[in-house]
C-alpha atoms as a PDB file:
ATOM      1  CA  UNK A   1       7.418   4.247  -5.734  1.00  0.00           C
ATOM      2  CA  UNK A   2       7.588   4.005  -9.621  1.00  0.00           C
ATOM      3  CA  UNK A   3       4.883   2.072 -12.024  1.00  0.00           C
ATOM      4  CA  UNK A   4       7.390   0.387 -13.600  1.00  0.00           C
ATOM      5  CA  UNK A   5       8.485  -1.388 -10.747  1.00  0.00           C
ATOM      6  CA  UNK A   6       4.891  -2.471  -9.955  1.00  0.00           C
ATOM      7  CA  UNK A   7       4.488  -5.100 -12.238  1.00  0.00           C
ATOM      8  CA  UNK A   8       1.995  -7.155  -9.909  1.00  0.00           C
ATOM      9  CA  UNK A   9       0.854  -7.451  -6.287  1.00  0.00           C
ATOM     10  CA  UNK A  10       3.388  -9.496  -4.933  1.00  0.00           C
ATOM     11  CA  UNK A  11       6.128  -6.263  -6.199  1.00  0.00           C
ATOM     12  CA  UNK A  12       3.368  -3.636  -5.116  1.00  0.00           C
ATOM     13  CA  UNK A  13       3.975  -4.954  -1.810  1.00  0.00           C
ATOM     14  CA  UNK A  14       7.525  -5.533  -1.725  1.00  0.00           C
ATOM     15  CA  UNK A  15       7.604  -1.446  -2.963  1.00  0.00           C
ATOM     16  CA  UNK A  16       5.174  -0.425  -0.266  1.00  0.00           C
ATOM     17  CA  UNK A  17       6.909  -2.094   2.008  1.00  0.00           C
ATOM     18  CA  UNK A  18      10.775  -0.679   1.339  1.00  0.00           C
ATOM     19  CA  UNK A  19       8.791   2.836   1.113  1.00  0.00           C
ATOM     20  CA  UNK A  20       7.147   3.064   4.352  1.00  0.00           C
ATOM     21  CA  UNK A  21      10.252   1.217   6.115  1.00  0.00           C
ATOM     22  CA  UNK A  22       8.067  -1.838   7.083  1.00  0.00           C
ATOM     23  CA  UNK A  23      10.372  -4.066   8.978  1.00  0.00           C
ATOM     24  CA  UNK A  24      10.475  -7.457   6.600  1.00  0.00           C
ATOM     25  CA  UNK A  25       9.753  -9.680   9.274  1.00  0.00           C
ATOM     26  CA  UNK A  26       6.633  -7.822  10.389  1.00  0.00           C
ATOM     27  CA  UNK A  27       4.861  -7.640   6.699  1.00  0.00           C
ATOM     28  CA  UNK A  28       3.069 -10.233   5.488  1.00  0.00           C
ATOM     29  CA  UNK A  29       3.571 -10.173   2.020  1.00  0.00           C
ATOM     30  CA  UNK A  30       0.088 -10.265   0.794  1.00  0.00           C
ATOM     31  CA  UNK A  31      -2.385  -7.853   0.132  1.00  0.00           C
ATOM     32  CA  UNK A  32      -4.002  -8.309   3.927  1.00  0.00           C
ATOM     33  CA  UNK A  33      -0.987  -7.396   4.841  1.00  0.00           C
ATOM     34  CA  UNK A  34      -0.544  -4.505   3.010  1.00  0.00           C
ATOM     35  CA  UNK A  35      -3.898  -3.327   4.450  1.00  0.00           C
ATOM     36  CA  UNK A  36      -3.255  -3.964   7.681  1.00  0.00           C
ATOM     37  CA  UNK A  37       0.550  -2.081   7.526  1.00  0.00           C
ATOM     38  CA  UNK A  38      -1.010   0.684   6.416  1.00  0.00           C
ATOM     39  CA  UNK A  39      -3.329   1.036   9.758  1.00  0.00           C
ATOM     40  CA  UNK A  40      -0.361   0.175  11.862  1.00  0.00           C
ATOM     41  CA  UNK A  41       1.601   2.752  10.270  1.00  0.00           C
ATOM     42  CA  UNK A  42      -1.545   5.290  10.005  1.00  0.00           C
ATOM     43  CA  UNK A  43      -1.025   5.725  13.585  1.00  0.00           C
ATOM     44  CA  UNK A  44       2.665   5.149  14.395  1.00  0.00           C
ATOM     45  CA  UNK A  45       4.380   7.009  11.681  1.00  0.00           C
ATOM     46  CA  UNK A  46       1.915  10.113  11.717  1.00  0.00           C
ATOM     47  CA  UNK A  47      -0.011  10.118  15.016  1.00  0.00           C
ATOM     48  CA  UNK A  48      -3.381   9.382  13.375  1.00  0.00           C
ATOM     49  CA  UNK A  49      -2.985  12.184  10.521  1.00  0.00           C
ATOM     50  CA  UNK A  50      -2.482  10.290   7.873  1.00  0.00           C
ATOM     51  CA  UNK A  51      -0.090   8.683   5.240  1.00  0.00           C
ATOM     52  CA  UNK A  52       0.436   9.796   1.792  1.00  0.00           C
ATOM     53  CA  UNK A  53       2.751   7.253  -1.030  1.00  0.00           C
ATOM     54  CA  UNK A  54       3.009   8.941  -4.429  1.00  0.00           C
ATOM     55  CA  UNK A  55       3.034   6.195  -7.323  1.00  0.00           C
ATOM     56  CA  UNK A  56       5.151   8.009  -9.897  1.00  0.00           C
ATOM     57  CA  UNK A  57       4.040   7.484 -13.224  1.00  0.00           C
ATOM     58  CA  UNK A  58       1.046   5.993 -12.111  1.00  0.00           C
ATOM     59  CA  UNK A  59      -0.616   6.259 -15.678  1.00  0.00           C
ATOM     60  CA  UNK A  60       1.250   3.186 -16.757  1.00  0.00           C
ATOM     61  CA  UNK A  61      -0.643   0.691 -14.366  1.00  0.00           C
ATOM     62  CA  UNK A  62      -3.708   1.723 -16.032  1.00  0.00           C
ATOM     63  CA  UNK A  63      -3.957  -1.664 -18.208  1.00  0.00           C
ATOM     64  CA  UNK A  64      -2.458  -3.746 -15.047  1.00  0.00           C
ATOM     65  CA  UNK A  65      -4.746  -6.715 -13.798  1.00  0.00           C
ATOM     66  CA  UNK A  66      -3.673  -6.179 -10.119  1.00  0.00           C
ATOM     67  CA  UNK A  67      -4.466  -2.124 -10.462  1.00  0.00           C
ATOM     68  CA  UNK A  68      -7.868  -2.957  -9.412  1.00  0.00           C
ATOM     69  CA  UNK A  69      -7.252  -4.815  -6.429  1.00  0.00           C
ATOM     70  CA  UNK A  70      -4.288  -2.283  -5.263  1.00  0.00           C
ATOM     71  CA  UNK A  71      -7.153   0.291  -5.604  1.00  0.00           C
ATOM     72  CA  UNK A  72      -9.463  -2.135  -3.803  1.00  0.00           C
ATOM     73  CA  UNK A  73      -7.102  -2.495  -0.775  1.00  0.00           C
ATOM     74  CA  UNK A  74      -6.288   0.937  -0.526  1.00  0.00           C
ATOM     75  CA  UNK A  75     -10.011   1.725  -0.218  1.00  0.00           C
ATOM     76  CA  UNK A  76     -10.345  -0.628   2.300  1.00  0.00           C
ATOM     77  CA  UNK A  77      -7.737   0.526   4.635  1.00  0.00           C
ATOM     78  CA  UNK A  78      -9.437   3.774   4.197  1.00  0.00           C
ATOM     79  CA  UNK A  79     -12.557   2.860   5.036  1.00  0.00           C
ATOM     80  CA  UNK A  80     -11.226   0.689   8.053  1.00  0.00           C
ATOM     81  CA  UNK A  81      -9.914   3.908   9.046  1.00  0.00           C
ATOM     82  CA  UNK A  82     -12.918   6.110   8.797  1.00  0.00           C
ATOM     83  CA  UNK A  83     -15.175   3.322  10.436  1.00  0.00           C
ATOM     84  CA  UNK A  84     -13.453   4.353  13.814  1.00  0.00           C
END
């Protein structure tokens, strides 16, 4: 994914989804949904290892109003993940 093309959640999720090859019928769109992909996938695509997405020039989301809430549900699918 590239920063540029992240301009707010709504195209954070549309890159997430093209990246991990989320079928577009199956994602929701939203930022639930994007948490709840990446669990799906956690265990589909890697057999419970783990998923990694690299943001390329991630510096230039720094002032964005939705970084904090892409953060936010990245942490949370973490989390989810640990909490098993």
């Amino acid at each position: 994914m590239h920063a540029p093309d992240l301009t707010d959640g709504a195209s954070v999720c549309d890159a997430f989804a093209r990246a991990a090859g989320v079928p577009t019928g199956y994602f929701g769109w939203n930022w639930d949904a994007l948490v709840d992909s990446l669990d799906d996938l956690h265990d589909a695509v890697t057999g419970g290892v783990g998923l990694l997405m690299v943001v390329h020039g991630a510096d230039a989301l720094l002032g964005a109003d939705h970084l904090k809430v892409f953060v936010t549900m990245l942490c949370l699918a973490a989390a989810a993940r640990t909490a098993r």
